[in-house]
C-alpha atoms as a PDB file:
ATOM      1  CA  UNK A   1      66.849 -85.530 -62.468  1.00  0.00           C
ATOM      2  CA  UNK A   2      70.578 -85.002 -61.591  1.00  0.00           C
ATOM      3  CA  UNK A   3      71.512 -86.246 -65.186  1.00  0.00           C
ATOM      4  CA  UNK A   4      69.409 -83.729 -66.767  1.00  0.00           C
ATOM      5  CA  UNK A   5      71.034 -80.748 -64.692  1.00  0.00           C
ATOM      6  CA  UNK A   6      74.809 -81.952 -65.317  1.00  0.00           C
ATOM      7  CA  UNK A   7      74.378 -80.851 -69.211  1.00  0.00           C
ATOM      8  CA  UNK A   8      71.742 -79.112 -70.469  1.00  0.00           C
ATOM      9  CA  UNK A   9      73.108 -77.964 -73.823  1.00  0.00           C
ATOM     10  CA  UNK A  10      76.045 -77.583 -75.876  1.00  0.00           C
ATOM     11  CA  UNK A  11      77.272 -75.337 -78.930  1.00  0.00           C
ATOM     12  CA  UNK A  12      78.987 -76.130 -82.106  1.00  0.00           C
ATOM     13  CA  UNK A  13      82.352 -73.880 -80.662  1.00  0.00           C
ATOM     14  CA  UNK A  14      82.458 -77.444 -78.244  1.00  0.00           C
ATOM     15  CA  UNK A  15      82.390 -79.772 -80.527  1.00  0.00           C
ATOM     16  CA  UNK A  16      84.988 -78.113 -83.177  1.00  0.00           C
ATOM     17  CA  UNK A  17      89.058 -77.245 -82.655  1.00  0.00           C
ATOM     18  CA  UNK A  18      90.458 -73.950 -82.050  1.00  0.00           C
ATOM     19  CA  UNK A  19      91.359 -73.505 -85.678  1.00  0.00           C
ATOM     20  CA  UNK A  20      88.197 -74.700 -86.861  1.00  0.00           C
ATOM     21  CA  UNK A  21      86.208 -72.277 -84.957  1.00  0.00           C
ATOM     22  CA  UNK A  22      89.073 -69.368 -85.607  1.00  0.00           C
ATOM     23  CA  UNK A  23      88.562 -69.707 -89.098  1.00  0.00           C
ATOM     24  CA  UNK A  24      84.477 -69.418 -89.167  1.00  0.00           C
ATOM     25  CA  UNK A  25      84.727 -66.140 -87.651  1.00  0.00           C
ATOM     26  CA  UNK A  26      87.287 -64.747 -89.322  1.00  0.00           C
ATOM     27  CA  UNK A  27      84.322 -63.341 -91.519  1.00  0.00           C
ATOM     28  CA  UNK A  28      83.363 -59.496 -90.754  1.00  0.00           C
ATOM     29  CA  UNK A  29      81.565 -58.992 -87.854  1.00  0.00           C
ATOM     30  CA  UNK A  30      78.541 -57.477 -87.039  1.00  0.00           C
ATOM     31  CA  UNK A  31      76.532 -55.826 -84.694  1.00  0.00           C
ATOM     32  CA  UNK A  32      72.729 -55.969 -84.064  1.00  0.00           C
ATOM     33  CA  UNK A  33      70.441 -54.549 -81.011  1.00  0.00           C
ATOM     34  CA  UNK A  34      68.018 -56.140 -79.044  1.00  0.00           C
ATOM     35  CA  UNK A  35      64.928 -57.190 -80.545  1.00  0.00           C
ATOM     36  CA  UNK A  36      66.359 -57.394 -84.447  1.00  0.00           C
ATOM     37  CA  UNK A  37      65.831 -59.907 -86.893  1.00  0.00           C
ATOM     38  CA  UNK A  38      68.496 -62.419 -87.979  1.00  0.00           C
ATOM     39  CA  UNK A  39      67.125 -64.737 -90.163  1.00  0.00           C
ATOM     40  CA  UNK A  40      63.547 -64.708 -91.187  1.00  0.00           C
ATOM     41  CA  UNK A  41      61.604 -67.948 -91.674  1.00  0.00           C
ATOM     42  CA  UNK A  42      60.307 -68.713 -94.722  1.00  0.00           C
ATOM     43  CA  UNK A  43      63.676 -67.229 -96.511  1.00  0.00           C
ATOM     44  CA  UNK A  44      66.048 -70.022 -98.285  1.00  0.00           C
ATOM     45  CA  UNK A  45      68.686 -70.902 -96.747  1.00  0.00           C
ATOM     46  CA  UNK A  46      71.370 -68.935 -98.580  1.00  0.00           C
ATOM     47  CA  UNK A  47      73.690 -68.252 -95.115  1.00  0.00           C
ATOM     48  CA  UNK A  48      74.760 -69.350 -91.679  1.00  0.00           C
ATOM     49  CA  UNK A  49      75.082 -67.067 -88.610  1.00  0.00           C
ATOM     50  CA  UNK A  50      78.150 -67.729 -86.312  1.00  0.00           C
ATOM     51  CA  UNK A  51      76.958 -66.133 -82.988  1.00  0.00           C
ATOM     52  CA  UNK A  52      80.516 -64.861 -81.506  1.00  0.00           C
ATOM     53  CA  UNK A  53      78.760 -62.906 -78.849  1.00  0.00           C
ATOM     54  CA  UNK A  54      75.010 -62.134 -77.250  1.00  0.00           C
ATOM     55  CA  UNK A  55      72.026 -64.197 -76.985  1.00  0.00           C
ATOM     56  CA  UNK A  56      69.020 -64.791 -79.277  1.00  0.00           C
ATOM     57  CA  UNK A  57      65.693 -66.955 -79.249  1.00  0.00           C
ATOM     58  CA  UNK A  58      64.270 -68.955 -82.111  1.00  0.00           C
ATOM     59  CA  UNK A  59      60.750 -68.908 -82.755  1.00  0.00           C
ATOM     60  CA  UNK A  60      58.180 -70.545 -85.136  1.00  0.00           C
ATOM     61  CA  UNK A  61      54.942 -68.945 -86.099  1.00  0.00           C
ATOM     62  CA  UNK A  62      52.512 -71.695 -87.141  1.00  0.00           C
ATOM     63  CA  UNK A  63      49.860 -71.064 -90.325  1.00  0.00           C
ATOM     64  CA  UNK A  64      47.352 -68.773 -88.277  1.00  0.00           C
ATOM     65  CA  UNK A  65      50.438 -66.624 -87.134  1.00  0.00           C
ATOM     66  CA  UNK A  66      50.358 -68.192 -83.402  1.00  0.00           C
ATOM     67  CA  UNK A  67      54.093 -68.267 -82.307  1.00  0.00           C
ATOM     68  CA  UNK A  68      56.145 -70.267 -80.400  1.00  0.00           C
ATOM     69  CA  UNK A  69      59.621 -69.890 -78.138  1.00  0.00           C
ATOM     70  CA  UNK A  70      61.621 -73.139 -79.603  1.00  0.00           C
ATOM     71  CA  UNK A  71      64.862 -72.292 -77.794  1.00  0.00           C
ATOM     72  CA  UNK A  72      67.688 -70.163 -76.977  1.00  0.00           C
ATOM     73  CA  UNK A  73      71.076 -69.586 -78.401  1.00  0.00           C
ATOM     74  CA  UNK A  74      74.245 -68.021 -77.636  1.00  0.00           C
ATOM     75  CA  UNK A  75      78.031 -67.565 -78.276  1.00  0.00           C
ATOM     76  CA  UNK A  76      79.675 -70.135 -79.906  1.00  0.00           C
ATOM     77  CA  UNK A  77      75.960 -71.095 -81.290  1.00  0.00           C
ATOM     78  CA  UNK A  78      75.765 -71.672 -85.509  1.00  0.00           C
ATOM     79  CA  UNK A  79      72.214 -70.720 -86.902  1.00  0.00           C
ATOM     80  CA  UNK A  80      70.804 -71.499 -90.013  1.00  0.00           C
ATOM     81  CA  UNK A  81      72.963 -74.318 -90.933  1.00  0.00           C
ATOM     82  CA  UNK A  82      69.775 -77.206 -91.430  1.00  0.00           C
ATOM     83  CA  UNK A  83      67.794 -74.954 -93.903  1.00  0.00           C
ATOM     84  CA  UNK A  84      71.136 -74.620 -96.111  1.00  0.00           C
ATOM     85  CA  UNK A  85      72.306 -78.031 -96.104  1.00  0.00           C
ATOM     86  CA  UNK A  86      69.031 -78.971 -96.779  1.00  0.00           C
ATOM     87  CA  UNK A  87      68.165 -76.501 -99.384  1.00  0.00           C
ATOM     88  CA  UNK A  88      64.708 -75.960 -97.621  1.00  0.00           C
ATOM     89  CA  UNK A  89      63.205 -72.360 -96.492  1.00  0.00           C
ATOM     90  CA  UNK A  90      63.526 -71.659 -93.027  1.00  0.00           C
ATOM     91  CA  UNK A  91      61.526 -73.153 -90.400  1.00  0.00           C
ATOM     92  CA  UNK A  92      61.736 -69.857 -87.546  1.00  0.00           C
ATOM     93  CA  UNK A  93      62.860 -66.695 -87.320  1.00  0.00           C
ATOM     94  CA  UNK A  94      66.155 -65.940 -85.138  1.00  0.00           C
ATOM     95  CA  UNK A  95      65.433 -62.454 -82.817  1.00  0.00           C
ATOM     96  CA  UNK A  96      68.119 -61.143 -80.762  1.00  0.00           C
ATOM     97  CA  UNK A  97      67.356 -61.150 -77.093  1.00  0.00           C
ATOM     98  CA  UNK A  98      70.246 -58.804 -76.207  1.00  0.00           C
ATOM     99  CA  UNK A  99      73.330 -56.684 -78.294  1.00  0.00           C
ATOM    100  CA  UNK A 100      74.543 -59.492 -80.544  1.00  0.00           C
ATOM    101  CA  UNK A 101      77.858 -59.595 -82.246  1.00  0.00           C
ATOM    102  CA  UNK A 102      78.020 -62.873 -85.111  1.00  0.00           C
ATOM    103  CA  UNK A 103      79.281 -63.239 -88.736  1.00  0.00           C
ATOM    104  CA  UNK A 104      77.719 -64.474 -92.010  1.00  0.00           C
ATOM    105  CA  UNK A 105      78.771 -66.959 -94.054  1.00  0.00           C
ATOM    106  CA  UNK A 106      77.000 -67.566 -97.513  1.00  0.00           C
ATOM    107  CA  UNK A 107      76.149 -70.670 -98.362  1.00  0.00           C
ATOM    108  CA  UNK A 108      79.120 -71.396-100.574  1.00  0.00           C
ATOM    109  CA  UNK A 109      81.920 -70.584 -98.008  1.00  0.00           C
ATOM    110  CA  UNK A 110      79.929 -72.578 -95.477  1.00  0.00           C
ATOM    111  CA  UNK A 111      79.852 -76.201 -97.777  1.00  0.00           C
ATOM    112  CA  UNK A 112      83.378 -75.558 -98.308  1.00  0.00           C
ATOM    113  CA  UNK A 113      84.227 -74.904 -94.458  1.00  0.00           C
ATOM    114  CA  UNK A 114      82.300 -78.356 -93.540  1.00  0.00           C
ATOM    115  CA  UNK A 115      84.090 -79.992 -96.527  1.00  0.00           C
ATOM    116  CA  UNK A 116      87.378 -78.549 -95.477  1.00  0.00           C
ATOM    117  CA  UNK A 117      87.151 -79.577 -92.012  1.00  0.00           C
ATOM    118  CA  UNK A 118      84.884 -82.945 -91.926  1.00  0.00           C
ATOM    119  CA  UNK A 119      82.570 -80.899 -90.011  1.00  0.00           C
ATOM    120  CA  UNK A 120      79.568 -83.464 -90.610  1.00  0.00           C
ATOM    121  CA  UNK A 121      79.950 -85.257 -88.092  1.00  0.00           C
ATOM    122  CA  UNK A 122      80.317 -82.332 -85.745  1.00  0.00           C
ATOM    123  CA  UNK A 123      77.103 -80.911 -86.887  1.00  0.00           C
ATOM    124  CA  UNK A 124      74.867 -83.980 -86.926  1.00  0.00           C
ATOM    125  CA  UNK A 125      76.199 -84.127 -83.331  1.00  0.00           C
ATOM    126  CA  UNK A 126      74.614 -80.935 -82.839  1.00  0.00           C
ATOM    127  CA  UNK A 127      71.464 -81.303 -84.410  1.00  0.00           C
ATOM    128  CA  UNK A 128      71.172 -84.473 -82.121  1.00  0.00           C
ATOM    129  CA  UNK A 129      71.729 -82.626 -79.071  1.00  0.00           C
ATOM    130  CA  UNK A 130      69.088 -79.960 -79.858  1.00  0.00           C
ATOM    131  CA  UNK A 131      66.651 -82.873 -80.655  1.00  0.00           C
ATOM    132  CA  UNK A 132      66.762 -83.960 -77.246  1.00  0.00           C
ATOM    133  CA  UNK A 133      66.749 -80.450 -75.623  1.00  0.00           C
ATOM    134  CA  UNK A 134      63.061 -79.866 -77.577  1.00  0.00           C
ATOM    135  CA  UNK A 135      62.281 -83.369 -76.272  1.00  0.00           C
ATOM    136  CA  UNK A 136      63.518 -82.335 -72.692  1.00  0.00           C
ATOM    137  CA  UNK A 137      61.359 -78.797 -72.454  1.00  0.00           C
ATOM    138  CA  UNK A 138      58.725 -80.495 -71.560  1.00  0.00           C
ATOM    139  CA  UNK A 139      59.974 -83.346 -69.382  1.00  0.00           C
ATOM    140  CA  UNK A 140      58.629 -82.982 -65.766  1.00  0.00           C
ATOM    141  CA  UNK A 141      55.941 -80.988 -64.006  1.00  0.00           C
ATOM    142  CA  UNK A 142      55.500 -77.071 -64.679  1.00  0.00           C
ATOM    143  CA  UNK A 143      58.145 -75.669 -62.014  1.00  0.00           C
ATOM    144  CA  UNK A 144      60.710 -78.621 -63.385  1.00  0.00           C
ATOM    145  CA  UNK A 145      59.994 -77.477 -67.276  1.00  0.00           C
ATOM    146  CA  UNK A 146      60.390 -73.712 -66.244  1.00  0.00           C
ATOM    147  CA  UNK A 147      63.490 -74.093 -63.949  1.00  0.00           C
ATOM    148  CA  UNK A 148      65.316 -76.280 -66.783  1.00  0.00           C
ATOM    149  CA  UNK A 149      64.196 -73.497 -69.393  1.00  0.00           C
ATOM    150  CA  UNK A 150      65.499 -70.857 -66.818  1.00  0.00           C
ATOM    151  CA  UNK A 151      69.254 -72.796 -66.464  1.00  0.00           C
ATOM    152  CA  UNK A 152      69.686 -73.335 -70.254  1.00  0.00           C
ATOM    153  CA  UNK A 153      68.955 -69.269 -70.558  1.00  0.00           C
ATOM    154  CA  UNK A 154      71.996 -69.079 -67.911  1.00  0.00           C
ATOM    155  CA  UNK A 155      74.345 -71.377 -69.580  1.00  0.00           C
ATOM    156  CA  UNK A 156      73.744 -70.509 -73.050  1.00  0.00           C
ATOM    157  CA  UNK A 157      74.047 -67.019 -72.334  1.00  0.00           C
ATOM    158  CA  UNK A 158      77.396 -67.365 -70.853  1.00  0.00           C
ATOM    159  CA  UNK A 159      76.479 -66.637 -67.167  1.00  0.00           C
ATOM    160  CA  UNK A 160      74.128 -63.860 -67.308  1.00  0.00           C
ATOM    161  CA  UNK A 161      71.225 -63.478 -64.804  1.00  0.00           C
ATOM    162  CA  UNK A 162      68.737 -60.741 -66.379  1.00  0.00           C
ATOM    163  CA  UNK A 163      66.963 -61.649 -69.057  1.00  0.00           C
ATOM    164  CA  UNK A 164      64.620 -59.469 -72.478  1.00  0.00           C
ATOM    165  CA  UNK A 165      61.862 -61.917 -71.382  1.00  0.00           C
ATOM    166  CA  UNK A 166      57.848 -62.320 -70.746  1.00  0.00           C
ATOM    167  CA  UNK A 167      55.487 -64.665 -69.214  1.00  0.00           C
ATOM    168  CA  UNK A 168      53.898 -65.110 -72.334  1.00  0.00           C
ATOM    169  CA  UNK A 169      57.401 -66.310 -73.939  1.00  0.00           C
ATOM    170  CA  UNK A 170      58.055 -68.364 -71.305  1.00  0.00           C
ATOM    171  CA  UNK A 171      54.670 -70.208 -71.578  1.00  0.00           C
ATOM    172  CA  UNK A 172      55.375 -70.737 -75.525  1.00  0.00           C
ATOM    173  CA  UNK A 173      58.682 -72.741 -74.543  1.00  0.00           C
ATOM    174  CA  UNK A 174      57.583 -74.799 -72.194  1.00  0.00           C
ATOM    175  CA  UNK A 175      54.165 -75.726 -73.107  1.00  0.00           C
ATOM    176  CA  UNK A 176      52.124 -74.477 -70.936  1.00  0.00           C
ATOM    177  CA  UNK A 177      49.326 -71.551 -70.416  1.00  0.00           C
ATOM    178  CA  UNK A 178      50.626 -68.239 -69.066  1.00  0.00           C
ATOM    179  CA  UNK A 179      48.507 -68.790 -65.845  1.00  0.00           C
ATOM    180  CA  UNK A 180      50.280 -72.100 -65.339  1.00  0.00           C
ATOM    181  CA  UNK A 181      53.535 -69.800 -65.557  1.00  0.00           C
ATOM    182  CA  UNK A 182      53.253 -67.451 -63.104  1.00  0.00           C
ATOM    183  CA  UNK A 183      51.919 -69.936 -60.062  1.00  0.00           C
ATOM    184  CA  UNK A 184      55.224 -71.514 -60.834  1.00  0.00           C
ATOM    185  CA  UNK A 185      57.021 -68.349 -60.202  1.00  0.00           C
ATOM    186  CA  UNK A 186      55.183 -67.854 -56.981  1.00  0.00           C
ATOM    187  CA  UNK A 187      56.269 -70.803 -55.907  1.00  0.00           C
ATOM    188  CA  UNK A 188      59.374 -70.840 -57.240  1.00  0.00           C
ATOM    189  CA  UNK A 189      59.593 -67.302 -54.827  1.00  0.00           C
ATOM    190  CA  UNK A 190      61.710 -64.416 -55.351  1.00  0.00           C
ATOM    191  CA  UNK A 191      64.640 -65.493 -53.757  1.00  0.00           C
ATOM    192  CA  UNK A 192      65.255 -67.787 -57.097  1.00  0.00           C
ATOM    193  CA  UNK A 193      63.485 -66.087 -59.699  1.00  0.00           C
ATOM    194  CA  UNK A 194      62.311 -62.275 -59.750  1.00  0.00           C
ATOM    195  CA  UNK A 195      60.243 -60.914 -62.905  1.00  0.00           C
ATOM    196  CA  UNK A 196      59.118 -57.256 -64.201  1.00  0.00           C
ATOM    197  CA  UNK A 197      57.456 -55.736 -67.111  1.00  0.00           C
ATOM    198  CA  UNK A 198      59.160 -57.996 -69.867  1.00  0.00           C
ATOM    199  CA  UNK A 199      62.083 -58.978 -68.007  1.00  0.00           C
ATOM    200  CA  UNK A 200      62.942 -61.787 -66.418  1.00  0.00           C
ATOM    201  CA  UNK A 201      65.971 -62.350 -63.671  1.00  0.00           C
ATOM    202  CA  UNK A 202      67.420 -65.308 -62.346  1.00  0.00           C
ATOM    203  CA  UNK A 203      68.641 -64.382 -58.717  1.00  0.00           C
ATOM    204  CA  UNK A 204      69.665 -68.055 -57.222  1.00  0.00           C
ATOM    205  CA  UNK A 205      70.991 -70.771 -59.772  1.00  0.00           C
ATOM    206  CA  UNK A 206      72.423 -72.884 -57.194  1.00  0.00           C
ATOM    207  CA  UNK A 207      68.588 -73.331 -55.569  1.00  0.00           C
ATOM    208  CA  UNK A 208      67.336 -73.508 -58.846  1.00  0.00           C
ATOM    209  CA  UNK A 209      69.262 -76.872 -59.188  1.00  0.00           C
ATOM    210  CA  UNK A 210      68.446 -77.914 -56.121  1.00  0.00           C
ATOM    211  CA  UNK A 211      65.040 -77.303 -57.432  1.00  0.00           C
ATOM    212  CA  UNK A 212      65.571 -79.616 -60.491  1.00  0.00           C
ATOM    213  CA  UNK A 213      67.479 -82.556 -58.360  1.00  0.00           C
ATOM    214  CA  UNK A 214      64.569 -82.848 -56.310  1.00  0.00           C
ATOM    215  CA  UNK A 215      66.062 -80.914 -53.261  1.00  0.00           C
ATOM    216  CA  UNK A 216      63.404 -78.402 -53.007  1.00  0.00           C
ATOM    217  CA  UNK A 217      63.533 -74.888 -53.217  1.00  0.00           C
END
């Protein structure tokens, strides 16, 4: 499971040049709190988000209003961009997870941007990538599916170990009951993995890996 571990996701600020990236946030920027609304599925797709700084989750409420945690994004993250190149409405909403600073770019701007800068390739590279990180979050046994959903929190968020989180949430990523979730945290222990009342921290990321390379915890 090493090669799993090595990379676990990637953001459209790797894939594109300084300049490239310099110029789609040169838009204003804003600010939003925890537990806001970005975009709203079910909207067109008139914009894109550029997330310059803070860390959000996406999330897909099926017919009868049951939800789903699809993923995680941070800085350097573009959101939105597959329901306005498509010209479909919105298949999740985008919540922020913590104090978020991005910039909008209407749908105009945005075609011109990818026309500008040949940045198709770039972001069918990224759609790619996320394709196989929905394919991967539920790869492996319960503690394997929860410790890789725990390490792409850290690295998307930049580093950070404390997390705007539930059980519940957690069990809606990784496909699995709540129950399921918190024997894996037990045995996970606290010396990797401590959670409180809709918070989650991540105390040892090195035994975490160790964890998902078979070492053990």
């Amino acid at each position: 499971m090493s090669e799993r571990s090595s990379s676990l996701v990637s953001s459209l600020r790797e894939l594109v040049p300084d300049e490239v990236w310099a110029e789609l946030t040169a838009y204003p920027v804003r600010h939003r709190r925890p537990g806001e609304t970005l975009l709203r599925q079910g909207d067109p797709g008139t914009e894109v988000i550029v997330l310059v700084d803070g860390l959000v989750k996406i999330v897909h409420a099926d017919r009868h209003g049951h939800e789903r945690l699809l993923a995680f994004r941070g800085p350097g993250e573009i959101l939105g961009e597959m329901a306005l190149q498509s010209g479909d409405l919105r298949l999740a909403h985008v919540e922020t997870m913590s104090t978020c600073k991005f910039s909008r770019i209407l749908a105009a701007d945005f075609r011109r941007l990818v026309r500008d800068h040949r940045l198709a390739g770039a972001l069918a590279a990224l759609t790619a990538r996320r394709l196989r990180e929905q394919t991967e979050v539920y790869d492996g046994d319960v503690v394997e599916r929860l410790v890789m959903a725990l390490l792409r929190l850290v690295e998307v968020s930049g580093g950070a170990d404390s997390f705007s989180l539930t059980r519940d949430e957690l069990a809606q990523h990784i496909g699995v009951g709540r129950k399921s979730v918190s024997k894996a945290l037990v045995e996970l222990g606290p010396g990797l993995v401590q959670v409180g009342r809709g918070r989650v921290r991540v105390v040892g990321v090195e035994g975490l890996r160790k964890v998902l390379d078979g070492g053990g915890g």
